[in-house]
C-alpha atoms as a PDB file:
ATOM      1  CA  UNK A   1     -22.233 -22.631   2.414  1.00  0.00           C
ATOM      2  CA  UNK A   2     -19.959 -25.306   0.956  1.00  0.00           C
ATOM      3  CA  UNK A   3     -22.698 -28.221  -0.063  1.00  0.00           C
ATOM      4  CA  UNK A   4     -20.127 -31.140   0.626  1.00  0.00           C
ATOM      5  CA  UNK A   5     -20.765 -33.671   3.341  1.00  0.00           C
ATOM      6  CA  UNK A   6     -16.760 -35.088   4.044  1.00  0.00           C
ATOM      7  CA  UNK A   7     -14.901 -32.350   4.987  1.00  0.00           C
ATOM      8  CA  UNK A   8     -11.603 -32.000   6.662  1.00  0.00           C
ATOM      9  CA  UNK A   9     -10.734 -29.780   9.759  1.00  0.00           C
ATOM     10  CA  UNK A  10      -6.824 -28.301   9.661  1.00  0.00           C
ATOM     11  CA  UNK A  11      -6.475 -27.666  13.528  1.00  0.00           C
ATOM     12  CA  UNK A  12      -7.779 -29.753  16.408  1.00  0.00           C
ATOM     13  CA  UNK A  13      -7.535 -27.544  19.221  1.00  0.00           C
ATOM     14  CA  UNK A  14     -10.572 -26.178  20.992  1.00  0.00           C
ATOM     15  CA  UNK A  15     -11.349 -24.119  17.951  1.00  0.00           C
ATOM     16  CA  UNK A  16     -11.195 -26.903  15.889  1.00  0.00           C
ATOM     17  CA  UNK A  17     -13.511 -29.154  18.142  1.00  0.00           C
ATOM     18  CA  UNK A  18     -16.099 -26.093  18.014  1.00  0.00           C
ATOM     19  CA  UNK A  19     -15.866 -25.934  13.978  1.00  0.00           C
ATOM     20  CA  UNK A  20     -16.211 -30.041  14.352  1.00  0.00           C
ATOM     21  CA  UNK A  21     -20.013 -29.305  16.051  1.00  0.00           C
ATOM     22  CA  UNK A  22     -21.071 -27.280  13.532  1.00  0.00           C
ATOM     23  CA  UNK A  23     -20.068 -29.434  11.061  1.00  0.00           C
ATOM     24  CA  UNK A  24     -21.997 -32.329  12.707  1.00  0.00           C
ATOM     25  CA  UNK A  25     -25.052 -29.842  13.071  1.00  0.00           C
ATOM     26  CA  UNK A  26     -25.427 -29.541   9.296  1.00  0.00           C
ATOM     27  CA  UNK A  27     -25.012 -33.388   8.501  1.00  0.00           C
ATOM     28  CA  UNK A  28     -21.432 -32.789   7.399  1.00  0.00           C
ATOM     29  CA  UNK A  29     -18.787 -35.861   8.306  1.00  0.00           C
ATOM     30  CA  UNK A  30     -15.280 -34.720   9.655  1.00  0.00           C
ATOM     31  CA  UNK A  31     -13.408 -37.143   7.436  1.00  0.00           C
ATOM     32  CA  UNK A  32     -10.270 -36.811   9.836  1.00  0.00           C
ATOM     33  CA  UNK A  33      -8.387 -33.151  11.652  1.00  0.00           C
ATOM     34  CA  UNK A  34      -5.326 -32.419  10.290  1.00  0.00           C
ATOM     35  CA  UNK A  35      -2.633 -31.358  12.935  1.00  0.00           C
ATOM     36  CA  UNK A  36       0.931 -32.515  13.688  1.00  0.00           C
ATOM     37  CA  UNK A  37       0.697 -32.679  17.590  1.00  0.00           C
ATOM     38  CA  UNK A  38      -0.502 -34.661  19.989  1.00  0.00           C
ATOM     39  CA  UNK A  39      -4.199 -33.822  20.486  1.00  0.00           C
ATOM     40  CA  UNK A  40      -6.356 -34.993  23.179  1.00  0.00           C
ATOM     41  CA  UNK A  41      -9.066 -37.964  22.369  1.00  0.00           C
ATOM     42  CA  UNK A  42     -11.579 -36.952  19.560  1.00  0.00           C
ATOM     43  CA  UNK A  43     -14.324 -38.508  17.904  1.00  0.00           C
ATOM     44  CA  UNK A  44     -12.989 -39.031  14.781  1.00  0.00           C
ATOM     45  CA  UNK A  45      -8.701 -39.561  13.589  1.00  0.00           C
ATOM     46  CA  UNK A  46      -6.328 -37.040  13.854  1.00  0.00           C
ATOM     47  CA  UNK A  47      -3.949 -37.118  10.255  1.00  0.00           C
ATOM     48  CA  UNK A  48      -0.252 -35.324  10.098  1.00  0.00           C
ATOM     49  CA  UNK A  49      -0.929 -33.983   6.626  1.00  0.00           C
ATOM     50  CA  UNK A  50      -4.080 -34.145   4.093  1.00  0.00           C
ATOM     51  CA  UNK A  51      -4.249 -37.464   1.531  1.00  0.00           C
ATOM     52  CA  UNK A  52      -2.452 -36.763  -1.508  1.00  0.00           C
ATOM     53  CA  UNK A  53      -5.537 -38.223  -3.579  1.00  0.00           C
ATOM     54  CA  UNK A  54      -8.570 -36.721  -4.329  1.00  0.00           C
ATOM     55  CA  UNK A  55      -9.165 -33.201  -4.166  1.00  0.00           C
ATOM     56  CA  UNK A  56     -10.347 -32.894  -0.089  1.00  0.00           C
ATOM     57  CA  UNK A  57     -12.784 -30.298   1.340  1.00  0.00           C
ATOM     58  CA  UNK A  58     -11.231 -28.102   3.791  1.00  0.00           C
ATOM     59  CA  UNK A  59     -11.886 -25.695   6.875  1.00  0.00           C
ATOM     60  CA  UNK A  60      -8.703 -23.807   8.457  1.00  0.00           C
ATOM     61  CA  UNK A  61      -9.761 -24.277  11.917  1.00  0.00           C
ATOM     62  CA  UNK A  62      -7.283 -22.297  13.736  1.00  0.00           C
ATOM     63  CA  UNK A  63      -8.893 -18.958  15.434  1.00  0.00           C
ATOM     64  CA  UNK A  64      -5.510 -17.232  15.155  1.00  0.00           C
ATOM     65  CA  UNK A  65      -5.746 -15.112  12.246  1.00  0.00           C
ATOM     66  CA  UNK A  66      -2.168 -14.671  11.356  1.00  0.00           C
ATOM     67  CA  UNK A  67      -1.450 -18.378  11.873  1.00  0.00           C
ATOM     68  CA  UNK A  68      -4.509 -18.720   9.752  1.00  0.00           C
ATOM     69  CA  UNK A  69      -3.501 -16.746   6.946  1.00  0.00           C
ATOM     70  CA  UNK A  70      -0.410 -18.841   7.073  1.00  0.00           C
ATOM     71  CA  UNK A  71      -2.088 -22.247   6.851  1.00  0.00           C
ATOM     72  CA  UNK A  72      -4.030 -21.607   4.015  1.00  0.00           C
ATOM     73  CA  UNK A  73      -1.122 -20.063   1.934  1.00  0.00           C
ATOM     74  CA  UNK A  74       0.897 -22.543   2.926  1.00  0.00           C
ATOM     75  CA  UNK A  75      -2.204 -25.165   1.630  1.00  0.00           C
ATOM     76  CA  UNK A  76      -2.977 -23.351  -1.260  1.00  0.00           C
ATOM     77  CA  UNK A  77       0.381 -23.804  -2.781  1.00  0.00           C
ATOM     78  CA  UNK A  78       0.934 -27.633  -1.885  1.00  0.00           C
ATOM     79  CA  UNK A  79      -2.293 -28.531  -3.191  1.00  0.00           C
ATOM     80  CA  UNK A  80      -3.948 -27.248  -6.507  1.00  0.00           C
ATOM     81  CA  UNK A  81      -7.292 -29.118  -6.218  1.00  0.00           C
ATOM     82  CA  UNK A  82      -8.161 -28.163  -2.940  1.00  0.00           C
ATOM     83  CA  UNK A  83     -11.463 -27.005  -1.765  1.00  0.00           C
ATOM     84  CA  UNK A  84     -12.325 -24.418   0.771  1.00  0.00           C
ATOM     85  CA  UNK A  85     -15.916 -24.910   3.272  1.00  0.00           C
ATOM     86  CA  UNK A  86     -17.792 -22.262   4.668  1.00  0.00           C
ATOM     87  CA  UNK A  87     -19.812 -23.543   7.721  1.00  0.00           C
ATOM     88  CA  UNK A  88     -22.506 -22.160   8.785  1.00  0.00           C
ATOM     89  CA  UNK A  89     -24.558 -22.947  12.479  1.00  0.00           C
ATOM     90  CA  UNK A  90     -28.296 -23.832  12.148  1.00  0.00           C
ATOM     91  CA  UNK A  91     -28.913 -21.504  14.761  1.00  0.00           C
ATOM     92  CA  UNK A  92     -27.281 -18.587  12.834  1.00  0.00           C
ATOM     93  CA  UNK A  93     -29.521 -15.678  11.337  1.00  0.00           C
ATOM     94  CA  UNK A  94     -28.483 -15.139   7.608  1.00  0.00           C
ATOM     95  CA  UNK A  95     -30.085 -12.545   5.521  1.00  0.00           C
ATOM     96  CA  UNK A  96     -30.514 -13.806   1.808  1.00  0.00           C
ATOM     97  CA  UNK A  97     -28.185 -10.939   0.843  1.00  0.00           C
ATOM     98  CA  UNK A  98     -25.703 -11.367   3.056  1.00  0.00           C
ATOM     99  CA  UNK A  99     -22.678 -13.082   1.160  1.00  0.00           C
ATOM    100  CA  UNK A 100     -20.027 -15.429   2.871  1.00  0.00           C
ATOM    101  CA  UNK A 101     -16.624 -16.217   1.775  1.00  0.00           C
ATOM    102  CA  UNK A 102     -15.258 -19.760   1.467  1.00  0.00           C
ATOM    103  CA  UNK A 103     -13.727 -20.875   4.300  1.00  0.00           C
ATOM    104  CA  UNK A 104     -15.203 -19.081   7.019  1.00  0.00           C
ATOM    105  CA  UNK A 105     -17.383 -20.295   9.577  1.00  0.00           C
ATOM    106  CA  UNK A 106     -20.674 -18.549  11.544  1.00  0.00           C
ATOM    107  CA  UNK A 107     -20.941 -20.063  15.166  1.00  0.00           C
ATOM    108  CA  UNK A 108     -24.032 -20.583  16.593  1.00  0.00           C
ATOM    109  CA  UNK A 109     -26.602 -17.631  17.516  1.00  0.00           C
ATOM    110  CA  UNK A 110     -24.402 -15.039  15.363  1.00  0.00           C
ATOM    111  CA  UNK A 111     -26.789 -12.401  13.185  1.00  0.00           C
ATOM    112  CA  UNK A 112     -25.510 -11.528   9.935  1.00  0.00           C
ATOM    113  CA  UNK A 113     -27.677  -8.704   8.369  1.00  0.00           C
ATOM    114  CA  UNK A 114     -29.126  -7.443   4.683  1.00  0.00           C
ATOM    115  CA  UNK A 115     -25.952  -6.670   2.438  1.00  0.00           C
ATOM    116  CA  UNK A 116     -23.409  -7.380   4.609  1.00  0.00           C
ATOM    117  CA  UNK A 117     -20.295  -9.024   3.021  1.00  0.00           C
ATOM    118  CA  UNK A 118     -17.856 -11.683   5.137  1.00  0.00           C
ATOM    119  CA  UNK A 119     -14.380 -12.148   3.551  1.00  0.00           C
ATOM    120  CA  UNK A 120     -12.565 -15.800   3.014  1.00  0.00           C
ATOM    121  CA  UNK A 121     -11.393 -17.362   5.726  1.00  0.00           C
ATOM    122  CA  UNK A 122     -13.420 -15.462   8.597  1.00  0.00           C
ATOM    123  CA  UNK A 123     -14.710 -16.396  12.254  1.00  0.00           C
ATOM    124  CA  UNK A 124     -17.843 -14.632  13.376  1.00  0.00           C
ATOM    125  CA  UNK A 125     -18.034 -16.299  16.574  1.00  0.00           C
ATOM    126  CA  UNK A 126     -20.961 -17.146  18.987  1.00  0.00           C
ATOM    127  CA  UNK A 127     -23.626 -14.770  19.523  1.00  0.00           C
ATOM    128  CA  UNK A 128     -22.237 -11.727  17.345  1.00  0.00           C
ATOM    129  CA  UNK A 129     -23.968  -9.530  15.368  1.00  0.00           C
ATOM    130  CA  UNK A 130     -22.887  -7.886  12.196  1.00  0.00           C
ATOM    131  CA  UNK A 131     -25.249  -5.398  10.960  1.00  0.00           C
ATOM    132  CA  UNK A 132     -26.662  -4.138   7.481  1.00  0.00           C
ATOM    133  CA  UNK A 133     -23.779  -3.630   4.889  1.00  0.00           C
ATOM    134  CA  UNK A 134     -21.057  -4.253   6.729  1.00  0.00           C
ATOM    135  CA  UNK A 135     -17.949  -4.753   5.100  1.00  0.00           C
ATOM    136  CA  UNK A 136     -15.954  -7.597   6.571  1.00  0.00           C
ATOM    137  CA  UNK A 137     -12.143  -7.940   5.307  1.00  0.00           C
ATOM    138  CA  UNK A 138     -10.260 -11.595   4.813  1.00  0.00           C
ATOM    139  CA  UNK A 139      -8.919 -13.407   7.723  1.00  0.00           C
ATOM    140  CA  UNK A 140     -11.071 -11.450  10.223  1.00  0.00           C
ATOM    141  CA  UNK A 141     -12.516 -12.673  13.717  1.00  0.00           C
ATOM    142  CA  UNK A 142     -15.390 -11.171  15.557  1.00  0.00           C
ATOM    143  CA  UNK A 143     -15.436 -12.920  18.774  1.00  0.00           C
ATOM    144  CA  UNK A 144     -18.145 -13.839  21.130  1.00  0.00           C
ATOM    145  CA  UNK A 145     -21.048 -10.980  21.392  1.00  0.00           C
ATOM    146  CA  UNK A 146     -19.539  -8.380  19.545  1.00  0.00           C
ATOM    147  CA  UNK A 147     -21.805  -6.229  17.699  1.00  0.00           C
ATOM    148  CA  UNK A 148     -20.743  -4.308  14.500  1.00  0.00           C
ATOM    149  CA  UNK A 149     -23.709  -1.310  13.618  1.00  0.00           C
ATOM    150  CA  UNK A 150     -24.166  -0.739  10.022  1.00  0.00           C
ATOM    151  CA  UNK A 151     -21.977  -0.415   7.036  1.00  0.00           C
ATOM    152  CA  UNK A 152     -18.921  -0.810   9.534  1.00  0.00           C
ATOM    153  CA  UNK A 153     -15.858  -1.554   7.781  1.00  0.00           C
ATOM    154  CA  UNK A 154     -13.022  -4.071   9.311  1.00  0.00           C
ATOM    155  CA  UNK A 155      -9.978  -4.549   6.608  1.00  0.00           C
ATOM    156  CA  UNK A 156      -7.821  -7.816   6.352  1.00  0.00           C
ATOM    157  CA  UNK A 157      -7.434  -9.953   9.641  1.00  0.00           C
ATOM    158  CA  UNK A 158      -9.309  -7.457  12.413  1.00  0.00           C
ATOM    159  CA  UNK A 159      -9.654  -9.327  15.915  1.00  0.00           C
ATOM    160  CA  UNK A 160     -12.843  -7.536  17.032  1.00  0.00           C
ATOM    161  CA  UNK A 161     -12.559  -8.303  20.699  1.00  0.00           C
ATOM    162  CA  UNK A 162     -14.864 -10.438  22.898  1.00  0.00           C
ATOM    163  CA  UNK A 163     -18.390  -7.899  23.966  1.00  0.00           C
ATOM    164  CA  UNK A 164     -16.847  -5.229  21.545  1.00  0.00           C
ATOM    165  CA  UNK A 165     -19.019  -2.576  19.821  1.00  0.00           C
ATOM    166  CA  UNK A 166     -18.632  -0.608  16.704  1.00  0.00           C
ATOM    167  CA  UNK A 167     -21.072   2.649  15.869  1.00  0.00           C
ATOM    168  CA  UNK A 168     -22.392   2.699  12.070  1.00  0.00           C
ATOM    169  CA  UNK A 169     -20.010   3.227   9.309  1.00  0.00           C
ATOM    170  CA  UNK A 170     -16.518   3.047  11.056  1.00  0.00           C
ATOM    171  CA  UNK A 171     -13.510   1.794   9.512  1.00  0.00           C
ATOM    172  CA  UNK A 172     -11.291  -0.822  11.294  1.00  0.00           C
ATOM    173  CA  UNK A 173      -7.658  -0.976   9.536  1.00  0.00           C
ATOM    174  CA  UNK A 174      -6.089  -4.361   8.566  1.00  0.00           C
ATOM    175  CA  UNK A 175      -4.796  -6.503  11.305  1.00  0.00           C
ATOM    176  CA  UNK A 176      -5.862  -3.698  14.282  1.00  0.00           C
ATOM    177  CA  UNK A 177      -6.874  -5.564  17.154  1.00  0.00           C
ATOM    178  CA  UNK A 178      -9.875  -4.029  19.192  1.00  0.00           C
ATOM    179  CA  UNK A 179     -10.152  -5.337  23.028  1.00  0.00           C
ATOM    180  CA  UNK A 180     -13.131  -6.785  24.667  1.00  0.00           C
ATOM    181  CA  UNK A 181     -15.963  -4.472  25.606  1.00  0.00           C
ATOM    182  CA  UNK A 182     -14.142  -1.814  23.593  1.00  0.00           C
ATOM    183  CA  UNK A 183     -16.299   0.612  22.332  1.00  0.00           C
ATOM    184  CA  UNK A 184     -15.333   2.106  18.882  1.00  0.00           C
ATOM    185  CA  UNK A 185     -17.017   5.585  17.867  1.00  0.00           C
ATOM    186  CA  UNK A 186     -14.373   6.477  15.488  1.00  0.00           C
ATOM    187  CA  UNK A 187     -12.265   5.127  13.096  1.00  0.00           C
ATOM    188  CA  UNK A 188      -9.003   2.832  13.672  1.00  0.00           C
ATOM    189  CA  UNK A 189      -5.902   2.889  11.912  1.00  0.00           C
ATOM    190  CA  UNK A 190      -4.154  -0.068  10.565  1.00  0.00           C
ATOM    191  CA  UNK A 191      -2.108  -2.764  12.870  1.00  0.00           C
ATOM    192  CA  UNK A 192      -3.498  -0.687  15.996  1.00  0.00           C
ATOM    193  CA  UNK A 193      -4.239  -1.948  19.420  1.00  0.00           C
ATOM    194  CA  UNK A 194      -7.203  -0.198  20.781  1.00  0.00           C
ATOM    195  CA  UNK A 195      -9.405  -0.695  23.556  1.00  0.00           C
ATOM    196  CA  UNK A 196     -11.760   1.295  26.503  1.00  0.00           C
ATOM    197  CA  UNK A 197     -14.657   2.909  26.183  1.00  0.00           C
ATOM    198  CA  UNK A 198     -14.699   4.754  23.665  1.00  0.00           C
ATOM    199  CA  UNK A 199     -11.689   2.715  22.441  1.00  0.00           C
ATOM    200  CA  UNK A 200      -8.372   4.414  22.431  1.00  0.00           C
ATOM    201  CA  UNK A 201      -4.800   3.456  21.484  1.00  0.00           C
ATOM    202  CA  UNK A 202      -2.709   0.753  23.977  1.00  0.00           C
ATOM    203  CA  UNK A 203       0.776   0.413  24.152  1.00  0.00           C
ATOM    204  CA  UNK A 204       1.948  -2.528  22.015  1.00  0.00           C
ATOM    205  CA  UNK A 205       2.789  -5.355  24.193  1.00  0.00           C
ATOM    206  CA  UNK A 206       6.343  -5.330  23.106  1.00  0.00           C
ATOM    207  CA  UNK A 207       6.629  -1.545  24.985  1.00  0.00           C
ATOM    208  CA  UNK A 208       4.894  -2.784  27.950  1.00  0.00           C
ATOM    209  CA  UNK A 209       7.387  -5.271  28.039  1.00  0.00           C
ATOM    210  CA  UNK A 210      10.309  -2.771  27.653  1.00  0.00           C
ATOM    211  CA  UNK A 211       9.190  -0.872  30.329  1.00  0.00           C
ATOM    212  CA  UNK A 212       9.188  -3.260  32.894  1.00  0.00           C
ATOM    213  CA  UNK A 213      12.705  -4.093  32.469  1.00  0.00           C
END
């Protein structure tokens, strides 16, 4: 975990507001959010863009993943000293040899087993559980009570649905998207969207659409 205590928060929707608490939790001042619309009254400003001085302490708090990925690109190349956070919940369970990428952020009541490894820029959300040696790729998001079993592998920018389940040692393809309360007993290709129990392949949403005109 980033040892700062100013930090900035790029996003100030309800995700962002979340990240905010946690960052309170650990004795960590949110300086000011960073977001270019009109956001509802918060406890601390609300800034267009980051200060051009200095060299600011950052969390992408956007739950999006693509939009995400987009931000901190975007961020990366605009500002050369910047300086990603990783937050952390006091109420999170963090095994010593767990590691966790900058930028990411553990909500409160997640479980984060021996040997497992969280990418940059990650949300393990509230209550989820990621198990021994699991392998967890850049950009991801396991949402609320999901529950990966061991050595489970999820590639770049996953959205492991809300109540979802993986058995041990799958692999999850970049940017699939598993539904909530999908189980997942074997392993998912790349860009799918699965869900069901066990978790099967859905129709993209753009075919649904298709086929109800």
């Amino acid at each position: 975990m980033d040892t700062t205590k100013i930090i900035y928060l790029y996003g100030a929707g309800g995700h962002g507001r979340v990240v905010r608490d946690i960052a309170e939790a650990r004795g960590i001042r949110v300086a000011a959010f960073i977001d270019d619309h009109a956001a509802p009254a918060l406890p601390c400003p609300v800034l267009p863009h980051l200060p051009s001085e200095g060299t600011p302490s950052l969390v992408v708090s956007i739950g999006d993943n693509r939009v995400r990925r987009c931000v901190v690109r975007k961020l990366q190349a605009q500002h050369r000293g910047l300086r990603w956070a990783s937050l952390i919940h006091p109420s999170a369970v963090i095994s010593p040899s767990a590691r966790i990428g900058e930028g990411s952020v553990v909500m409160p009541g997640a479980v984060i087993n021996a040997g497992a490894v969280i990418g940059r820029h990650c949300i393990v959300n509230t209550g989820a559980s990621v198990d021994h040696d699991c392998r967890v790729g850049d950009y991801c998001h396991i949402a609320p009570r999901a529950a990966l079993c061991g050595a489970v592998q999820l590639g770049e920018g996953v959205l492991f649905g809300v109540g979802a389940c993986a058995v041990p040692s799958v692999c999850i393809g970049p940017w699939a998207l598993v539904g909530a309360g999908a189980a997942v007993i074997r392993d998912i290709e790349a860009h799918s969207i699965v869900g069901g129990v066990p978790a099967r392949p859905l129709h993209p949403l753009s075919s649904l659409c298709q086929n109800a005109t």
